[in-house]
N, C-alpha and C. Protein backbone atom coordinates (compact mmCIF):
# COMPACT_ATOMS: atom_id res chain seq x y z
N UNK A 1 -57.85 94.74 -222.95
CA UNK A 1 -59.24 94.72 -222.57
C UNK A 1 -60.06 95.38 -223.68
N UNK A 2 -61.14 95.02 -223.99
CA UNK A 2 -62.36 95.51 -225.11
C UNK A 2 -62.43 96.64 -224.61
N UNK A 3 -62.62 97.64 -225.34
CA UNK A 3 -63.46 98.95 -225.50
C UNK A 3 -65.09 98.34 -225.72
N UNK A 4 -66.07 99.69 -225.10
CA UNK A 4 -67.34 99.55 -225.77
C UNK A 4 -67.28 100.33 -226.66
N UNK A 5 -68.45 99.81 -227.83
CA UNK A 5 -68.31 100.79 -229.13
C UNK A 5 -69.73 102.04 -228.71
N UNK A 6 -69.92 103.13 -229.27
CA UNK A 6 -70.69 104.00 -229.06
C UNK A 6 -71.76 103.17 -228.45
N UNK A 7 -72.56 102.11 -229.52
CA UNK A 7 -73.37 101.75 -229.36
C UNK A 7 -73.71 100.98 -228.31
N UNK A 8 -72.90 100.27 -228.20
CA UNK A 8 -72.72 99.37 -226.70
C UNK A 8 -72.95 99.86 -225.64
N UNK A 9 -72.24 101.57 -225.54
CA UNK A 9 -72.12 102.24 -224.34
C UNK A 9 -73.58 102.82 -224.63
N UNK A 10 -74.30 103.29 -225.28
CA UNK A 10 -75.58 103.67 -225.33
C UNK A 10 -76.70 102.43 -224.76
N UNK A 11 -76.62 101.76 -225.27
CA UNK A 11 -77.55 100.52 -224.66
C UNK A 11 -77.17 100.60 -223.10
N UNK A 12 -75.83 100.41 -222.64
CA UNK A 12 -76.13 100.29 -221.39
C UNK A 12 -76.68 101.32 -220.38
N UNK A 13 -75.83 102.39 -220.98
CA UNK A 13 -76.50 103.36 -220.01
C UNK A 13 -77.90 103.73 -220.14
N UNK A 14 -78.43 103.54 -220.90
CA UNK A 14 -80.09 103.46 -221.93
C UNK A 14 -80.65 102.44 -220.40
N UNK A 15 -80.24 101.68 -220.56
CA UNK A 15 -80.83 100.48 -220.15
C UNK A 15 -80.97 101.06 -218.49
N UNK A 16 -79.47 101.25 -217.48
CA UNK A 16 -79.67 101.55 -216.42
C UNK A 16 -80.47 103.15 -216.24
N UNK A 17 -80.18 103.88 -217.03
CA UNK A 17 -81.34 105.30 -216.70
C UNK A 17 -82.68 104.48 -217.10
N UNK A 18 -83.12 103.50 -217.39
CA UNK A 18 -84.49 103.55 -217.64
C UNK A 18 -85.08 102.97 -216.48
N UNK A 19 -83.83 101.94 -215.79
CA UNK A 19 -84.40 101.12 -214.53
C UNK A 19 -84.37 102.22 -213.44
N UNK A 20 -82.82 102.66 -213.52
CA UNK A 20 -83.13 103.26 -212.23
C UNK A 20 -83.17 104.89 -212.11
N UNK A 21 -83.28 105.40 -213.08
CA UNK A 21 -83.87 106.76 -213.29
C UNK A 21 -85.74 106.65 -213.08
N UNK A 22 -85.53 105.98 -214.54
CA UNK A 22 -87.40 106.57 -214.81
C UNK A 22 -88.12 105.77 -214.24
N UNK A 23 -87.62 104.09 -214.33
CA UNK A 23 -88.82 103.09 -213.52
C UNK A 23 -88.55 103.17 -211.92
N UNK A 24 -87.63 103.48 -211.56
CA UNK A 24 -87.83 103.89 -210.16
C UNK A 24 -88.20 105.19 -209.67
N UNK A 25 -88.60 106.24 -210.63
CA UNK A 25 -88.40 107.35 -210.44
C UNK A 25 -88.04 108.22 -209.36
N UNK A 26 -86.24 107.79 -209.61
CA UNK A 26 -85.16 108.49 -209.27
C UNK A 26 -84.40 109.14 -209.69
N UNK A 27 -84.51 110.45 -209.82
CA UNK A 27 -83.37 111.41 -210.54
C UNK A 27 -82.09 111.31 -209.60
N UNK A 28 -81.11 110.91 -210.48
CA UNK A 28 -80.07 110.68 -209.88
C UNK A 28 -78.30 110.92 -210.61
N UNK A 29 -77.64 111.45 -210.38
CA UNK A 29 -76.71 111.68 -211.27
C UNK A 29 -75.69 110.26 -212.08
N UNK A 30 -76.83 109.09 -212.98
CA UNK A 30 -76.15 108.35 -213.33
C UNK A 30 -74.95 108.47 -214.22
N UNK A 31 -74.44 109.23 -214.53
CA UNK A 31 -73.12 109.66 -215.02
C UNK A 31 -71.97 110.17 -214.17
N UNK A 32 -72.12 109.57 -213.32
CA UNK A 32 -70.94 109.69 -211.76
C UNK A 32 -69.14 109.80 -212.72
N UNK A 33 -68.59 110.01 -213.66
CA UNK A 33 -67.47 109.48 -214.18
C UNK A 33 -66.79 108.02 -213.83
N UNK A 34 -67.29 107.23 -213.00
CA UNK A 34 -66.63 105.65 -212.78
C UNK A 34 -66.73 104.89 -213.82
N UNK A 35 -66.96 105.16 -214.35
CA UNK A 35 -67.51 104.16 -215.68
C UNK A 35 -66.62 104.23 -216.70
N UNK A 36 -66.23 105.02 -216.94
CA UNK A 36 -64.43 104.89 -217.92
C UNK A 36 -63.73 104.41 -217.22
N UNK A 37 -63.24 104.11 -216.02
CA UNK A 37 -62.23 102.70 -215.13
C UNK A 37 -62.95 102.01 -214.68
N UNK A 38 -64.16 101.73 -215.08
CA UNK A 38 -65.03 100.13 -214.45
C UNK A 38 -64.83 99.12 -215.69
N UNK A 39 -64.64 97.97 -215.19
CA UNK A 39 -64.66 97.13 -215.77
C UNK A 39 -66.46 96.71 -216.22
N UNK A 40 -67.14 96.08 -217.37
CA UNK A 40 -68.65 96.73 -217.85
C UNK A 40 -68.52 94.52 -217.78
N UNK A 41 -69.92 94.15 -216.89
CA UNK A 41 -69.99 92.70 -217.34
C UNK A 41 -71.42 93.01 -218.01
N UNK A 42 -71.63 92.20 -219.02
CA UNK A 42 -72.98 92.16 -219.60
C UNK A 42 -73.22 91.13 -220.23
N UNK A 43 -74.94 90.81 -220.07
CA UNK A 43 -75.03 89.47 -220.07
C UNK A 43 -76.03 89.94 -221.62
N UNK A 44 -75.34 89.18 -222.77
CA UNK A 44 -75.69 89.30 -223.93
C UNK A 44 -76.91 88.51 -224.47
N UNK A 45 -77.57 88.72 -225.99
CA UNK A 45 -78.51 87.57 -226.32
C UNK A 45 -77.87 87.93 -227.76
N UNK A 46 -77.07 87.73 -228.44
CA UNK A 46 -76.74 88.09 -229.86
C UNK A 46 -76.15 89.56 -229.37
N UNK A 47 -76.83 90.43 -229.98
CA UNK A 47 -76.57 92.44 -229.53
C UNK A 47 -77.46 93.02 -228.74
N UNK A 48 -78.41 91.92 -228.32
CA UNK A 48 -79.04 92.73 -227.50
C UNK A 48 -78.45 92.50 -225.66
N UNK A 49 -78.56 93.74 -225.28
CA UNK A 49 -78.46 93.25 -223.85
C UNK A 49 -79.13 93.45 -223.07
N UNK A 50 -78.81 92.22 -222.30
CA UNK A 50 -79.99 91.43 -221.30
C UNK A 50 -79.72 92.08 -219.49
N UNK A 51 -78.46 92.14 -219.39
CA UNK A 51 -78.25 92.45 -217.90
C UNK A 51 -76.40 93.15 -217.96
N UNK A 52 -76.36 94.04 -216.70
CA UNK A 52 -75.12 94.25 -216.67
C UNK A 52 -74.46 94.68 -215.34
N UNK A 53 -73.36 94.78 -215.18
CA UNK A 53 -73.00 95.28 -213.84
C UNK A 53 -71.54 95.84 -214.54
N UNK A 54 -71.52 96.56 -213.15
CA UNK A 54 -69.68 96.75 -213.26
C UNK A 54 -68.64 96.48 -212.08
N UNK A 55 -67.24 96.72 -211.92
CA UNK A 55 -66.75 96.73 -211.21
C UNK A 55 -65.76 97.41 -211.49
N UNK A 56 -65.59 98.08 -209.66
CA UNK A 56 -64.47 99.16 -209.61
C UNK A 56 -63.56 99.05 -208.87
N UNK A 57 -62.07 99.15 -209.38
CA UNK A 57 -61.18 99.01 -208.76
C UNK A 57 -60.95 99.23 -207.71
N UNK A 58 -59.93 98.91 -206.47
CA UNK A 58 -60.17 99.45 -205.27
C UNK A 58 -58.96 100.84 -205.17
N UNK A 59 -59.21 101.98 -204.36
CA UNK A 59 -58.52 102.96 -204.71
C UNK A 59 -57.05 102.67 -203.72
N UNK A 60 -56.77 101.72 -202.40
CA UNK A 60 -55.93 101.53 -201.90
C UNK A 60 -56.20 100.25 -202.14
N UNK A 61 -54.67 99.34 -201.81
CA UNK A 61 -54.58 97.73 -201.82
C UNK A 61 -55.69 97.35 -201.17
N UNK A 62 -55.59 97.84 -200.10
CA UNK A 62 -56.48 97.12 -198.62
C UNK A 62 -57.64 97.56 -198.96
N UNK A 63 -58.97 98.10 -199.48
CA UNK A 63 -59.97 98.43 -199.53
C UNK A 63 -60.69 97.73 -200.72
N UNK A 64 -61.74 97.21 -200.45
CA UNK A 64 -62.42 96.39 -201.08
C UNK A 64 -62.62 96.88 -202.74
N UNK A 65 -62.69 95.29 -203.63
CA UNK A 65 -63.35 96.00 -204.95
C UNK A 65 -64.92 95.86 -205.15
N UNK A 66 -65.32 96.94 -205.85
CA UNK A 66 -66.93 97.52 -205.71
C UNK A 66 -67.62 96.57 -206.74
N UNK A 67 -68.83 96.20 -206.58
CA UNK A 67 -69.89 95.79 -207.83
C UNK A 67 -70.66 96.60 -207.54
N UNK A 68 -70.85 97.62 -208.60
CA UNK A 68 -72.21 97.83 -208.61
C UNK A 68 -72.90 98.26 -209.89
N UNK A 69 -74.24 99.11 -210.42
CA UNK A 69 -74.59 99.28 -211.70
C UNK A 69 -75.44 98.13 -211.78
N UNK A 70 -75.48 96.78 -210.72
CA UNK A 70 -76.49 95.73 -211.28
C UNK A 70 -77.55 95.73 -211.56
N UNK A 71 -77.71 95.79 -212.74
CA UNK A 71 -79.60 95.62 -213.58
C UNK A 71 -79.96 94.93 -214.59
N UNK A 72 -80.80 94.35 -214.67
CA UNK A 72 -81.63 93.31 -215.79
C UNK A 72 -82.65 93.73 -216.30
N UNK A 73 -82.55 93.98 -217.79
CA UNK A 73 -83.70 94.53 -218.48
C UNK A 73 -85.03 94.55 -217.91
N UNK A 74 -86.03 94.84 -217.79
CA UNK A 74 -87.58 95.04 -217.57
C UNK A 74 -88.29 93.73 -218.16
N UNK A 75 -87.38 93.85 -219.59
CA UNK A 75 -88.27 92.57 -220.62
C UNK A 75 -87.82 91.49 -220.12
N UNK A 76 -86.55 91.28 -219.60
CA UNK A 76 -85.92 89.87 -219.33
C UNK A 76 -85.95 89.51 -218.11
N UNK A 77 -86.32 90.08 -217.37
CA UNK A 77 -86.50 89.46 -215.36
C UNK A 77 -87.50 88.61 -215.21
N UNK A 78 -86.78 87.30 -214.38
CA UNK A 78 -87.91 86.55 -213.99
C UNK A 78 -86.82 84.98 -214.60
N UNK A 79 -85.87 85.21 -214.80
CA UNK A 79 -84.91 84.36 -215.76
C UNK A 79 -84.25 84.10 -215.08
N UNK A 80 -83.61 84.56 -213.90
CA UNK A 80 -82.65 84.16 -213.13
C UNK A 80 -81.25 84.92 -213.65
N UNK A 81 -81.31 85.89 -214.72
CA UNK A 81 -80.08 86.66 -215.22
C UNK A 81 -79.58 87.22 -213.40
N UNK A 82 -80.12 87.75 -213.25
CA UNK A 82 -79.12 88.75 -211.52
C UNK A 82 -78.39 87.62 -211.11
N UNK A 83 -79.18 86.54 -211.50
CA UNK A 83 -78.24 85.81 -210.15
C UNK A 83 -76.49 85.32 -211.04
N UNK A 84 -77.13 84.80 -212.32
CA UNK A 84 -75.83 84.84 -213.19
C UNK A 84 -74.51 85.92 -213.02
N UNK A 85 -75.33 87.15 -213.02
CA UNK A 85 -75.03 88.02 -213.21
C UNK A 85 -73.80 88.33 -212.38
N UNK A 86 -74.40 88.53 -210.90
CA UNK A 86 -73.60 88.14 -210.05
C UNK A 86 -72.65 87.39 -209.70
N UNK A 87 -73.02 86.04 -209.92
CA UNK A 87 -71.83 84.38 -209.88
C UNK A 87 -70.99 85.42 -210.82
N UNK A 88 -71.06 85.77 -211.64
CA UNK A 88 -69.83 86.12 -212.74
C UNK A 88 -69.20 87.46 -212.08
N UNK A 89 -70.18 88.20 -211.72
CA UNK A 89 -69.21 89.63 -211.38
C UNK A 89 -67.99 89.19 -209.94
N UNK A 90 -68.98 87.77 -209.15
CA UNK A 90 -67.91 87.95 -208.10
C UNK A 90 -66.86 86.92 -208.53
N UNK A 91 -67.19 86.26 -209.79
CA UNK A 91 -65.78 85.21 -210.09
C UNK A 91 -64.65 86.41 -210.45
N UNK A 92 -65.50 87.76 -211.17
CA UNK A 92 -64.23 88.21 -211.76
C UNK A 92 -63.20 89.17 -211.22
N UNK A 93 -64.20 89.65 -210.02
CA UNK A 93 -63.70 90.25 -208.95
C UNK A 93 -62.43 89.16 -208.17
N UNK A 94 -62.73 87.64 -207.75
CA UNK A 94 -61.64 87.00 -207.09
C UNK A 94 -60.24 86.94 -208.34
N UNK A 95 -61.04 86.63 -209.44
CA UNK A 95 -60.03 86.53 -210.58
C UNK A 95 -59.05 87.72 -210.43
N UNK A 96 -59.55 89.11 -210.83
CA UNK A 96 -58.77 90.31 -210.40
C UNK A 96 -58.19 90.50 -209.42
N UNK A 97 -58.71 90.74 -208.62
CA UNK A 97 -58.35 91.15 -207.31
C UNK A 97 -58.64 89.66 -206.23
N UNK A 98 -57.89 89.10 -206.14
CA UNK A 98 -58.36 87.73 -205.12
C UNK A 98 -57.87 87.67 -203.99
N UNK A 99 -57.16 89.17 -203.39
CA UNK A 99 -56.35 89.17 -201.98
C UNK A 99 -57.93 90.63 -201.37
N UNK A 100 -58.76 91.08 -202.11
CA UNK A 100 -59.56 92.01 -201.96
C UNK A 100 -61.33 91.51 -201.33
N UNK A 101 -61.66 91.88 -200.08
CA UNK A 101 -62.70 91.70 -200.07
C UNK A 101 -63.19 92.23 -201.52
N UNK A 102 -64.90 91.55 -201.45
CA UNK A 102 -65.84 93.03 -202.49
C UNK A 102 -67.35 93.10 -201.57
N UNK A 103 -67.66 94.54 -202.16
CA UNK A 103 -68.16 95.17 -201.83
C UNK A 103 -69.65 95.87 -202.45
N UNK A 104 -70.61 96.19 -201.79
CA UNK A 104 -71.60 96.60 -202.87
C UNK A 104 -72.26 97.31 -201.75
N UNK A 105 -73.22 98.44 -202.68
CA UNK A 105 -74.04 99.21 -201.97
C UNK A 105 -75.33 98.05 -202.47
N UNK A 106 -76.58 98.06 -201.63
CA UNK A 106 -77.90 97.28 -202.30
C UNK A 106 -79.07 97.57 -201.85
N UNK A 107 -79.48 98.11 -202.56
CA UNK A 107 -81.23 98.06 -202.21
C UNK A 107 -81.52 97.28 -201.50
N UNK A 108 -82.58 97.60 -200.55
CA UNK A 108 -82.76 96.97 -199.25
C UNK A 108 -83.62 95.82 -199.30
N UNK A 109 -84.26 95.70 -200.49
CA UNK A 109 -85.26 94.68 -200.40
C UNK A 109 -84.62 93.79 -201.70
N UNK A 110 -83.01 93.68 -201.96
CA UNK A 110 -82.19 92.72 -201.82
C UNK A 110 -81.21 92.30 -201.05
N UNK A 111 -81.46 92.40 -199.81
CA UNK A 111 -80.23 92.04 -199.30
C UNK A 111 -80.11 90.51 -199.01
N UNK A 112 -81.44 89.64 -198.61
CA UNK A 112 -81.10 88.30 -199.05
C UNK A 112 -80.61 87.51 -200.04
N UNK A 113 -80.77 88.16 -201.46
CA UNK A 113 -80.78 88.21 -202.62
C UNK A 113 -78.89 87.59 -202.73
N UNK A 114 -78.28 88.65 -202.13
CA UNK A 114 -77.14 89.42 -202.09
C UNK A 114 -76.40 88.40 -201.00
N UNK A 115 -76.81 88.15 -200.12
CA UNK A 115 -76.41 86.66 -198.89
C UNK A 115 -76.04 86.03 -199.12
N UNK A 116 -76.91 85.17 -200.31
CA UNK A 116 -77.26 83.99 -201.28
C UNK A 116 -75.71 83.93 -201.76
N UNK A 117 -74.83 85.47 -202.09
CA UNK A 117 -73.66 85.19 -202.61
C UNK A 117 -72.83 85.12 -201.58
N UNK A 118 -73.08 85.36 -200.56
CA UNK A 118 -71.80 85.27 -199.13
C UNK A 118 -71.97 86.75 -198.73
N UNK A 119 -72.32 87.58 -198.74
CA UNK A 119 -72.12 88.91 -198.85
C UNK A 119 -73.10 89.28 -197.33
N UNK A 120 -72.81 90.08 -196.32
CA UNK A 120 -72.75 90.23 -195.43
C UNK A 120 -73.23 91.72 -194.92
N UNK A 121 -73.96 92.08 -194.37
CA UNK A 121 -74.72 93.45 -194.30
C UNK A 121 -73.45 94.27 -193.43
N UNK A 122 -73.59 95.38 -193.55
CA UNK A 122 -72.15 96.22 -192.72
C UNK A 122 -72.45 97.73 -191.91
N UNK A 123 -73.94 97.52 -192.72
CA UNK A 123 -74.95 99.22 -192.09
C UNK A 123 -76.22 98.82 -192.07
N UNK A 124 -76.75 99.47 -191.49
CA UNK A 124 -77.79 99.89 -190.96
C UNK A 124 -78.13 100.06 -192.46
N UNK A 125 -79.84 100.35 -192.95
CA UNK A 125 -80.43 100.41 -193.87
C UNK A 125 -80.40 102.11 -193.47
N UNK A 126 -80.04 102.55 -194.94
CA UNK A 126 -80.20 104.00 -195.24
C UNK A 126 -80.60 104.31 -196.59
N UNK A 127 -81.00 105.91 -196.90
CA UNK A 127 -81.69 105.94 -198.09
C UNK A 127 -80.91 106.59 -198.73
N UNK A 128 -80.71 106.20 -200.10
CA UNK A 128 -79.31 106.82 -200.98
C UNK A 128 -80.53 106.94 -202.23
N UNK A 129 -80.79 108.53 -202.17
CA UNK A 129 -81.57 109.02 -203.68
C UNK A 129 -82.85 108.48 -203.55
N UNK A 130 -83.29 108.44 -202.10
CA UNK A 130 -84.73 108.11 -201.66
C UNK A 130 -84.95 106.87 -201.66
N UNK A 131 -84.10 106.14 -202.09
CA UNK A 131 -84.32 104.26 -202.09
C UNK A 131 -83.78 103.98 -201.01
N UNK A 132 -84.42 102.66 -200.19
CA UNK A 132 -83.47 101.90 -198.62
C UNK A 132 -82.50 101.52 -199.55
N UNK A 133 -81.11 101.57 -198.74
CA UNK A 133 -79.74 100.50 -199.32
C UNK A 133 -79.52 100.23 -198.19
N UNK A 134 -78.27 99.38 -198.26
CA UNK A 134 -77.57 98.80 -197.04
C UNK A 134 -76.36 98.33 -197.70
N UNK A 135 -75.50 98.91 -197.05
CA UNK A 135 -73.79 98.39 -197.46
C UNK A 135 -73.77 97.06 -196.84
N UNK A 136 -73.06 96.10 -198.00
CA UNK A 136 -72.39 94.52 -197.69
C UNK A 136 -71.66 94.20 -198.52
N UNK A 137 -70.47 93.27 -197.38
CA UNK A 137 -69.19 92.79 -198.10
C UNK A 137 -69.33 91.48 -197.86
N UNK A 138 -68.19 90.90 -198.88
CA UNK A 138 -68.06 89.32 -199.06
C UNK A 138 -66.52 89.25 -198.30
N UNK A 139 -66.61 89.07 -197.57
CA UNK A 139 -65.40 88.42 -197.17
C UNK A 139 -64.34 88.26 -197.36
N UNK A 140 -63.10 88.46 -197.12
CA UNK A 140 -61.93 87.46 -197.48
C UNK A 140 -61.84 86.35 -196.94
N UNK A 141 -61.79 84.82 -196.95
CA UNK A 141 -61.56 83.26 -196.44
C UNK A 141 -59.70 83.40 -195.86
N UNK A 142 -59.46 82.60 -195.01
CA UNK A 142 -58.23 82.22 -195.21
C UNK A 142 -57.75 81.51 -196.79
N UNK A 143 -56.70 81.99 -197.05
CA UNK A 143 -55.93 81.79 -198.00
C UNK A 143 -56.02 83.12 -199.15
N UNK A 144 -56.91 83.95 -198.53
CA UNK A 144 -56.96 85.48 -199.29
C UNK A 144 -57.48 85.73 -200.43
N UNK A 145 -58.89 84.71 -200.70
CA UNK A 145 -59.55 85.04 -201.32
C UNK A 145 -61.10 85.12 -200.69
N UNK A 146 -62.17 85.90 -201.71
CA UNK A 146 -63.48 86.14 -200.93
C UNK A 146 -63.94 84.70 -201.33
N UNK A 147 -64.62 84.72 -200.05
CA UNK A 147 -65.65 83.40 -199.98
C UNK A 147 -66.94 83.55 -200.83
């Protein structure tokens, strides 16, 4: 698997403290340590990047794998990148893990957004760092992969 190079890892995290630190202004501890065992998807234009997410392993067989980290530059929204974004994080999630529901925490005023992929509300809307979220999973289908 690729390493990010300094720079790589600077852009991204650059990128998500600016969305969801300063433009949401949420202080929030975005340096949680998950991010050295997340797998990093990012949606490129040459070196610059446009959008990214991650995904995290699940810590038992049976417990779902996570997407989360999803954000799209400021300059580039309005493109339809999230939704890419997504189609890819959950191909790579079945690819990996394809006996594993997945899973995501989401801001509340995406959760249709989030439907659109199969993904299924599981709580009640609550506020995580002063923002509404709402936990939703995608499913496993018969034959043991997510729908």
């Amino acid at each position: 698997m690729n390493e990010l190079s300094a720079h790589e890892l600077y852009d991204l995290l650059k990128m998500r403290v600016d969305v969801f630190v300063v433009e949401q202004n949420c202080p929030y501890p975005e340096l949680d340590g998950k991010d050295a065992e997340a797998l990093h998807l990012r949606l490129m234009d040459g070196s610059q990047l446009l959008a990214s997410a991650r995904i995290l392993k699940p810590h038992r067989p049976e417990d779902a794998t996570k997407i989360g980290r999803v954000v799209v530059s400021p300059s580039h929204r309005g493109k339809r990148l999230g939704e890419a974004l997504v189609k890819e994080a959950v191909l790579a999630c079945e690819r990996l893990l394809p006996a594993n529901p997945i899973a995501l925490s989401a801001q509340g005023h995406l959760r249709r957004f989030y439907e659109s992929f199969g993904f299924a509300a599981t709580s009640e809307e609550y506020l995580e760092d002063g923002i509404p979220h709402i936990d939703m999973i995608r499913p496993l289908q018969p034959g043991g992969t997510a729908s």
